[in-house]
N, C-alpha and C. Protein backbone atom coordinates (compact mmCIF):
# COMPACT_ATOMS: atom_id res chain seq x y z
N UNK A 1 29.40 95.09 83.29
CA UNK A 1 29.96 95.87 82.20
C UNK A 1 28.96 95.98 81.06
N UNK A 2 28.95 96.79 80.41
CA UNK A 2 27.95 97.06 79.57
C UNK A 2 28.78 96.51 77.90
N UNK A 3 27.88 96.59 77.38
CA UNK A 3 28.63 95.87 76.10
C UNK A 3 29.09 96.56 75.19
N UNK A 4 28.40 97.91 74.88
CA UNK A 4 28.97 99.13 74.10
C UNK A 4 29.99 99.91 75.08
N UNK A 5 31.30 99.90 74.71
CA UNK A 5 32.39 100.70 75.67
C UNK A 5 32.06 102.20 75.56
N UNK A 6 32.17 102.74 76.41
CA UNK A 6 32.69 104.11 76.81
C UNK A 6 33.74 104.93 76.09
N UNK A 7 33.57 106.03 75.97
CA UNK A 7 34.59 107.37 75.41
C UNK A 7 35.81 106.59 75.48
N UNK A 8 35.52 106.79 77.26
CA UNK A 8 36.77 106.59 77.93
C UNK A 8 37.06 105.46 78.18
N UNK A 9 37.07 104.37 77.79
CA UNK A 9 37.44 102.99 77.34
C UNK A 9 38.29 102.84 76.19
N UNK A 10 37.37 103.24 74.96
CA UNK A 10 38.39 103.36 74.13
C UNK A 10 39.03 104.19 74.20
N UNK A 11 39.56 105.47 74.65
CA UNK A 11 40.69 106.08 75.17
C UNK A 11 41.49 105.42 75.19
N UNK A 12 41.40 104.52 76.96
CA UNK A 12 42.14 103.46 77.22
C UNK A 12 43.00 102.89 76.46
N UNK A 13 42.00 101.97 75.39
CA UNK A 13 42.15 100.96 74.27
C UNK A 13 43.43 101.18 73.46
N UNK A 14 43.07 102.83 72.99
CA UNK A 14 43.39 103.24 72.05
C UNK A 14 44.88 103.87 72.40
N UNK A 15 45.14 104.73 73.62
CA UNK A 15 46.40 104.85 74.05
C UNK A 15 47.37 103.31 74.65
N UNK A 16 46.89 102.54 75.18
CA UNK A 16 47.43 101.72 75.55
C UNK A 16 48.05 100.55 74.07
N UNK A 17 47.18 101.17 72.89
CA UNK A 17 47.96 99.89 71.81
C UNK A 17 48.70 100.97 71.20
N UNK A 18 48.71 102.24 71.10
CA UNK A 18 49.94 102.71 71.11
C UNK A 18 50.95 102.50 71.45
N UNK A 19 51.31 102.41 72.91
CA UNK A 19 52.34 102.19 73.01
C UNK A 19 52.87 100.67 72.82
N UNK A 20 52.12 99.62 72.37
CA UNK A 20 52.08 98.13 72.02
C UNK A 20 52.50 98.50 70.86
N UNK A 21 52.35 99.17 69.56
CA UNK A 21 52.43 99.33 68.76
C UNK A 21 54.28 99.82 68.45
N UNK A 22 54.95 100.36 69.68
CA UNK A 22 56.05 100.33 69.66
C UNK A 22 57.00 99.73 69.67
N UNK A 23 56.47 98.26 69.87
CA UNK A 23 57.25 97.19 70.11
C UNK A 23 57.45 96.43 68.50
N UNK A 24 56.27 96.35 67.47
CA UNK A 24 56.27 96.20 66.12
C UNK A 24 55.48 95.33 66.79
N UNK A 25 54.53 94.22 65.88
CA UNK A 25 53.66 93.43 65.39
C UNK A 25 54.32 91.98 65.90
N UNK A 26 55.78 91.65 64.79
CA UNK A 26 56.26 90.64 64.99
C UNK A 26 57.06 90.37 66.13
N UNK A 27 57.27 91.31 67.35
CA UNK A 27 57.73 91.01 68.46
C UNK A 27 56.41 90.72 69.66
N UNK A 28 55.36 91.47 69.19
CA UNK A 28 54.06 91.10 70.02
C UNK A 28 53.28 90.23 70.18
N UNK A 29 53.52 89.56 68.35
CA UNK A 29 53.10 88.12 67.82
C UNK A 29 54.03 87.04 69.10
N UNK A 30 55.20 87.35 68.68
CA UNK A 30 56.15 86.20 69.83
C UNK A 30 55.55 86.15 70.94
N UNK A 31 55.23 87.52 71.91
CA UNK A 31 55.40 87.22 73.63
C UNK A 31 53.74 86.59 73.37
N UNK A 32 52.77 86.99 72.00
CA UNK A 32 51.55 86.24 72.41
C UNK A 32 51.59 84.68 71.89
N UNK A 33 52.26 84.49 71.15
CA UNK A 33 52.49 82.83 71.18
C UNK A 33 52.86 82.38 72.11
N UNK A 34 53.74 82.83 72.65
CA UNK A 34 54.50 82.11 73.80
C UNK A 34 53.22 81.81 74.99
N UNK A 35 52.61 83.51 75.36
CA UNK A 35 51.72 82.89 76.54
C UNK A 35 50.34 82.04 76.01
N UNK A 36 50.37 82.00 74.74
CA UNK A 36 49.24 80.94 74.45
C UNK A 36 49.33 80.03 74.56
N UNK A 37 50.99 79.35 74.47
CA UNK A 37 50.87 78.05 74.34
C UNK A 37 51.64 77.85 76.02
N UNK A 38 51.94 78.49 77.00
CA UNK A 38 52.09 78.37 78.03
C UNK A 38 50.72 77.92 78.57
N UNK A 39 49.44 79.33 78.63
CA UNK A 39 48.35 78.44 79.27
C UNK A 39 47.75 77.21 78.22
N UNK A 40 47.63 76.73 76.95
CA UNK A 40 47.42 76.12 76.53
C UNK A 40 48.46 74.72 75.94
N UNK A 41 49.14 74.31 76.14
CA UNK A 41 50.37 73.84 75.44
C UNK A 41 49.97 72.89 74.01
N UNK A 42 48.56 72.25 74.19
CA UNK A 42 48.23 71.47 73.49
C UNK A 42 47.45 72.11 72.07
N UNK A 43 47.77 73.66 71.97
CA UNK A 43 47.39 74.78 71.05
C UNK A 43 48.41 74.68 69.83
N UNK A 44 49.62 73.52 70.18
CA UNK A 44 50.62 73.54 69.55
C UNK A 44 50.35 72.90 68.43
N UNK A 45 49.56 72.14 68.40
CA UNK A 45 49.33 71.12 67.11
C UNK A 45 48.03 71.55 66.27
N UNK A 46 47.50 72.55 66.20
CA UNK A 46 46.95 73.63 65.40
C UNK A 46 48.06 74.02 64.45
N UNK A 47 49.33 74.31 64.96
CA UNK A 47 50.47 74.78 64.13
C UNK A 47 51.30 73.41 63.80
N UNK A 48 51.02 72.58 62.82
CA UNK A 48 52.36 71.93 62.57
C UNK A 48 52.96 71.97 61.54
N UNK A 49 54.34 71.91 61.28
CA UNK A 49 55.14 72.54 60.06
C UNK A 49 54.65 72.53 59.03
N UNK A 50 53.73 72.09 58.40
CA UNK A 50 53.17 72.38 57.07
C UNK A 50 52.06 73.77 56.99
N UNK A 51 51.79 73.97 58.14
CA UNK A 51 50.95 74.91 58.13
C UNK A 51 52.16 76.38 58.67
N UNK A 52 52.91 76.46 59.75
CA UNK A 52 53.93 77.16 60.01
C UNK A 52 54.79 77.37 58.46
N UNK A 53 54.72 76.47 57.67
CA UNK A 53 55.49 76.48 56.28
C UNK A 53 54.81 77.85 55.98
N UNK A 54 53.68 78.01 55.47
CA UNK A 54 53.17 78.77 54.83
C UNK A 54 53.04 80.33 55.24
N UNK A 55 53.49 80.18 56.19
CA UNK A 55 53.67 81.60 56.90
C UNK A 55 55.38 82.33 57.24
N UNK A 56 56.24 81.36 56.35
CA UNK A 56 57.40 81.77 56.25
C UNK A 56 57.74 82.65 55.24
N UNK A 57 58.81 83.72 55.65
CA UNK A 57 59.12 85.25 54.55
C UNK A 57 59.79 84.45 53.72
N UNK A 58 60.82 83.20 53.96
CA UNK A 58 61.91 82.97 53.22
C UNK A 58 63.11 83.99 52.58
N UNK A 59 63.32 84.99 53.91
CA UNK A 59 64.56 85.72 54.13
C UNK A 59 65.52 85.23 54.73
N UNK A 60 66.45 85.68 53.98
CA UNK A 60 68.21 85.34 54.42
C UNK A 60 68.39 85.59 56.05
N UNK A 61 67.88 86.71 56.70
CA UNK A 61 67.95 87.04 58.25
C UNK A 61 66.39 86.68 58.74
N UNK A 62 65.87 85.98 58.36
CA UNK A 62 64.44 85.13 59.21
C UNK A 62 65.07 83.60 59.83
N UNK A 63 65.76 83.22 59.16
CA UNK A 63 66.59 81.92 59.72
C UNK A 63 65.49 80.72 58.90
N UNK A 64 65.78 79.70 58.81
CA UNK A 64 64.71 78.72 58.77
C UNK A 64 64.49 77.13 59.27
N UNK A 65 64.99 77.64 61.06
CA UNK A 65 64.58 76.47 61.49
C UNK A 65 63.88 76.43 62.47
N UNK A 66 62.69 75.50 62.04
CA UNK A 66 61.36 75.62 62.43
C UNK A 66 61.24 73.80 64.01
N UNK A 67 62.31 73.68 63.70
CA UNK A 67 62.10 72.65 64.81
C UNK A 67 61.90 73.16 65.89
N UNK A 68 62.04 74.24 66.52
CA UNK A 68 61.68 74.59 68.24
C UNK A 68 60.41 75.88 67.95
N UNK A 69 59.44 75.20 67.86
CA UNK A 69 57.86 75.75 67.95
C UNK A 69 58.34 77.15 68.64
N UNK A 70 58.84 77.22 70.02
CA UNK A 70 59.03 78.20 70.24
C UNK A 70 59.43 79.29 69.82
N UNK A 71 60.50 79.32 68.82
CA UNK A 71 61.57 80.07 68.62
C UNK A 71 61.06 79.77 66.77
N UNK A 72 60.21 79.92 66.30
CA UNK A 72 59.66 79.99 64.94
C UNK A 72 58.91 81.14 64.82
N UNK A 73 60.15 81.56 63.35
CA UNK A 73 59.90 82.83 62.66
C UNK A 73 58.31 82.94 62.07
N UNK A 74 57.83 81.76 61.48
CA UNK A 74 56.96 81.56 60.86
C UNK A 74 55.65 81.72 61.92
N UNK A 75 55.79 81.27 63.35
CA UNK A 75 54.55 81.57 64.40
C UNK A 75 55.03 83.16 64.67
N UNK A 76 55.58 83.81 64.87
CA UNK A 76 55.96 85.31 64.82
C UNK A 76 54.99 85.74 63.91
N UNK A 77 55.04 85.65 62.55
CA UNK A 77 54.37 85.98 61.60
C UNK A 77 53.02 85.92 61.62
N UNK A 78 52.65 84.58 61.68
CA UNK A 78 51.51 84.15 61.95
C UNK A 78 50.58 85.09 63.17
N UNK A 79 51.32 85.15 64.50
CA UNK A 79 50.46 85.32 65.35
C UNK A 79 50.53 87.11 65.16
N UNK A 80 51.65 87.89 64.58
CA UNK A 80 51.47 89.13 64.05
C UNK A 80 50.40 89.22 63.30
N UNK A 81 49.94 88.62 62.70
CA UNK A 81 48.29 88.59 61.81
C UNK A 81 47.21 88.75 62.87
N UNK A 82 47.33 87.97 63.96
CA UNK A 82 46.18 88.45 64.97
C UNK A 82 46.50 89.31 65.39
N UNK A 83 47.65 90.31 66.13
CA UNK A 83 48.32 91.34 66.36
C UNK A 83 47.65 92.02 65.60
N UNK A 84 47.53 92.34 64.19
CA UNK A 84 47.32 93.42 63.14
C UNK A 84 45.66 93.08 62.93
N UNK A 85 45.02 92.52 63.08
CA UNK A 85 43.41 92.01 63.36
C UNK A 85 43.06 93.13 64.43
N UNK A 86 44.04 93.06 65.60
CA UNK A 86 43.57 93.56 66.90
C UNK A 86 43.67 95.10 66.63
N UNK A 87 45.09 95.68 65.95
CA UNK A 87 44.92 97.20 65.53
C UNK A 87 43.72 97.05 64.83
N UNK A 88 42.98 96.64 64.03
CA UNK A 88 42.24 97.06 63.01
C UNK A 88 40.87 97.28 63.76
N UNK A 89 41.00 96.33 64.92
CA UNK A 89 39.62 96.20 65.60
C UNK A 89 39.80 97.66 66.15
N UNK A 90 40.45 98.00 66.76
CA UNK A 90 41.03 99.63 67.76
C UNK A 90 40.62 100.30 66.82
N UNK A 91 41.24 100.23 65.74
CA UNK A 91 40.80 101.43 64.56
C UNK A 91 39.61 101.54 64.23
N UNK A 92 39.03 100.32 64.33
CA UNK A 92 37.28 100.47 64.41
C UNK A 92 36.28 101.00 64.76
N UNK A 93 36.76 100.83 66.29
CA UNK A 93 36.06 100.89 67.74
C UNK A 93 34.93 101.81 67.72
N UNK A 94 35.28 103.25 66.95
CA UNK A 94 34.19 103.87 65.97
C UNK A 94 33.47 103.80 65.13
N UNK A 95 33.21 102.42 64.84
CA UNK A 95 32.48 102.22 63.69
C UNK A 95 32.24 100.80 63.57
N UNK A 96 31.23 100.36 64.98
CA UNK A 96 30.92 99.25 64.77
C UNK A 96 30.42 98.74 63.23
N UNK A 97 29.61 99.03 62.75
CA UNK A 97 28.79 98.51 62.03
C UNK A 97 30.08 97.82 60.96
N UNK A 98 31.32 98.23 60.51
CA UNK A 98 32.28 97.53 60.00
C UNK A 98 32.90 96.87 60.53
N UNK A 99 32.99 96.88 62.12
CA UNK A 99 33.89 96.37 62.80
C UNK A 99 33.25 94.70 63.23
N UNK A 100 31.95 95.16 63.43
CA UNK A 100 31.59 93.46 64.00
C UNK A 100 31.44 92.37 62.62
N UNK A 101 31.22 92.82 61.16
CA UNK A 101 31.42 92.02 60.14
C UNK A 101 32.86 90.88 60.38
N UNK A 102 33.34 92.27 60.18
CA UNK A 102 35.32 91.46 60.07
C UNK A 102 35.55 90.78 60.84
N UNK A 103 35.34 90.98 62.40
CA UNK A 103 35.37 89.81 63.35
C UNK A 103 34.71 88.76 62.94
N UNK A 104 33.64 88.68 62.86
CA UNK A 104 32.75 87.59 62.47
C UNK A 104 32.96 86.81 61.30
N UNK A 105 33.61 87.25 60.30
CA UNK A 105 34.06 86.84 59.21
C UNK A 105 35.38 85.78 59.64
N UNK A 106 36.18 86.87 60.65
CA UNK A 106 37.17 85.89 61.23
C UNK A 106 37.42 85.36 61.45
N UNK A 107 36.38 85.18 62.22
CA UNK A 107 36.19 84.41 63.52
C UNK A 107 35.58 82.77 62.77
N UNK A 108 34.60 83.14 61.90
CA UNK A 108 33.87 82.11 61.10
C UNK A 108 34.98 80.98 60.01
N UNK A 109 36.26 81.91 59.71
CA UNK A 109 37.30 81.40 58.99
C UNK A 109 38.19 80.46 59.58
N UNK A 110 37.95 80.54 61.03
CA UNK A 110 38.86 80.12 61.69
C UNK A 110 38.16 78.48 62.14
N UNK A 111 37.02 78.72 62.09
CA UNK A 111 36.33 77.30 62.32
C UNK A 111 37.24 76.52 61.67
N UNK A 112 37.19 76.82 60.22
CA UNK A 112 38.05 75.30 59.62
C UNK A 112 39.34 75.30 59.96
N UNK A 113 39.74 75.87 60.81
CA UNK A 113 41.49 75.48 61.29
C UNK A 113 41.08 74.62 62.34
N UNK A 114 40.28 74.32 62.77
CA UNK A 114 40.06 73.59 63.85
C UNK A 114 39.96 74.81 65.71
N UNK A 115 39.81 75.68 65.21
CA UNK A 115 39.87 76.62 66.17
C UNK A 115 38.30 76.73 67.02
N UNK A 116 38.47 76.73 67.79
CA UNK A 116 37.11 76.28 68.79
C UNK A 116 36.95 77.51 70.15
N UNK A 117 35.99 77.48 70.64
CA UNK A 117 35.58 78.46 71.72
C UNK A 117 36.66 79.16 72.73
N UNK A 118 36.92 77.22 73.02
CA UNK A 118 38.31 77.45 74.47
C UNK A 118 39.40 77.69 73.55
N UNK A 119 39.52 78.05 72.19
CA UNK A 119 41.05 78.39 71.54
C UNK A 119 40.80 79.99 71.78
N UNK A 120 39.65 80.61 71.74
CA UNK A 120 39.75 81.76 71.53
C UNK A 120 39.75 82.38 72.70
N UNK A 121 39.30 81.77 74.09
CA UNK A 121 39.40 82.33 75.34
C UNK A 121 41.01 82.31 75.80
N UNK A 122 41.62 81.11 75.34
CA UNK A 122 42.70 80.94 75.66
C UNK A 122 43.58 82.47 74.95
N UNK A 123 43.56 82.70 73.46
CA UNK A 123 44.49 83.70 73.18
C UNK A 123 43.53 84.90 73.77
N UNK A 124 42.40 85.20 74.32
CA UNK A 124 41.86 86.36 75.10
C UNK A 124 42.90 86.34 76.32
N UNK A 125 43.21 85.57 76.73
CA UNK A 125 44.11 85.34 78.30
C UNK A 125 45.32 85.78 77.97
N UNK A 126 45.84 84.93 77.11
CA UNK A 126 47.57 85.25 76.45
C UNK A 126 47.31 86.46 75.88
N UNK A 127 46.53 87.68 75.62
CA UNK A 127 46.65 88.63 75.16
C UNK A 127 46.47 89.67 75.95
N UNK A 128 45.78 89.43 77.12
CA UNK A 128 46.15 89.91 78.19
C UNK A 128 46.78 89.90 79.21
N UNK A 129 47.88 88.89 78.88
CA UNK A 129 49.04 88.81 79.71
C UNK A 129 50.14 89.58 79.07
N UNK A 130 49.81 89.51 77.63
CA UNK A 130 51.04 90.23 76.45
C UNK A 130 50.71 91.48 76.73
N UNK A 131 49.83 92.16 76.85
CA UNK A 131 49.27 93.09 77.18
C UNK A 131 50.26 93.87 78.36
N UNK A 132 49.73 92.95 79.68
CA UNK A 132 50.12 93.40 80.74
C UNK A 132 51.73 93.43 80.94
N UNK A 133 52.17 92.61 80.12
CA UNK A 133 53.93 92.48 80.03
C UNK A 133 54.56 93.37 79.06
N UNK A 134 54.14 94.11 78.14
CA UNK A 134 54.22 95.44 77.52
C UNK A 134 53.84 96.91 78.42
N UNK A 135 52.87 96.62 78.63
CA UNK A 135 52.45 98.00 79.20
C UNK A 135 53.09 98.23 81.05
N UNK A 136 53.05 97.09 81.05
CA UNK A 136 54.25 97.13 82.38
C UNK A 136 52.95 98.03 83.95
N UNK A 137 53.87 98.62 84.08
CA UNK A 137 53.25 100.02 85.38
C UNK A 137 52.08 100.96 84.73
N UNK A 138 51.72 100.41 83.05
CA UNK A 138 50.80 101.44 82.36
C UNK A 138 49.23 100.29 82.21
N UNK A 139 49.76 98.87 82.76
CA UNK A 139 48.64 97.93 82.74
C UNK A 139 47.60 98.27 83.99
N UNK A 140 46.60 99.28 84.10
CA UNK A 140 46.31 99.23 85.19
C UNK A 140 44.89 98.81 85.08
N UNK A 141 44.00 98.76 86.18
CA UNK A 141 42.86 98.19 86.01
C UNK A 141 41.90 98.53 85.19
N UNK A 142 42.23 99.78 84.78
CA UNK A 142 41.13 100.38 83.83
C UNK A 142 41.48 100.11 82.68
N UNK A 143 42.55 100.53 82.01
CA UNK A 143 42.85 99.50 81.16
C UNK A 143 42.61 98.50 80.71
N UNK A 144 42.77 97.30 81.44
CA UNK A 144 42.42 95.80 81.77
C UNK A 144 40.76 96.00 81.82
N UNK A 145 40.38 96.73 82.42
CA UNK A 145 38.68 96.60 82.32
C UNK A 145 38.09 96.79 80.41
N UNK A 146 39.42 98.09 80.49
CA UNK A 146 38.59 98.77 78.86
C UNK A 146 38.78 97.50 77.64
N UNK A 147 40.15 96.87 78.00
CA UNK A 147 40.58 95.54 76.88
C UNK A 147 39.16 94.31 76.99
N UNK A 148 39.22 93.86 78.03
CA UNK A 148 37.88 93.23 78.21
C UNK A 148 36.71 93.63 78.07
């Protein structure tokens, strides 16, 4: 694979988070927490309630109980932030020269969470499983080639 994508890659890219984009942010955030901490489980203690604290709306219909990791409004939120990272990267895709800063900036921010190489391969995996569990019969290999 070559490292600069194709027209028709980002095509791909770009129709396929469309229709991701229909689902909203904070429902895409969920199915990608979930498969992160499925292949990873021990990804869980990166998030512990003081840090999940800070990513709570503190709305009347958000609920606020944060005891089942799973089922936390506050990792919804949270992982919708990488969700909305990933549109921004799509929106990019034309314009490296802004696009590889912000990653890198990101990416560099994330060191001090304790976030490491295999954290980021791991949500590459869970995001292409979220991927493939959205797009359903529209996940096809080219696709999957253009995301990678």
């Amino acid at each position: 694979l070559s490292a600069v994508p194709s027209e028709q890659m980002k095509t791909a890219v770009e129709q396929s988070w469309e229709q991701v984009q229909t689902l909203g942010t904070y429902n895409v955030g969920e199915i990608l927490y979930r498969h992160t901490f499925m292949i990873m489980p021990e990804a869980i203690h990166l998030f512990p309630p003081e840090v999940r604290l800070k990513y709570r709306e503190w709305s009347p219909d958000e609920g606020n109980d944060e005891s089942n990791v799973y089922k936390s409004p506050a990792l919804r939120k949270l992982f919708s932030k990488f969700v909305n990272a990933v549109g921004c990267a799509v929106v990019g895709l034309h314009d490296s020269t802004r696009l590889v800063p912000m990653l890198t900036e990101l990416g560099a921010r994330h060191i001090n969470y304790g976030v490491n190489e295999a954290h980021w391969q791991t949500l590459g995996k869970a995001f292409t499983l979220t991927l493939r569990e959205i797009l359903s019969e529209s996940f096809t290999q080219e696709v999957e080639a253009a995301w990678s």
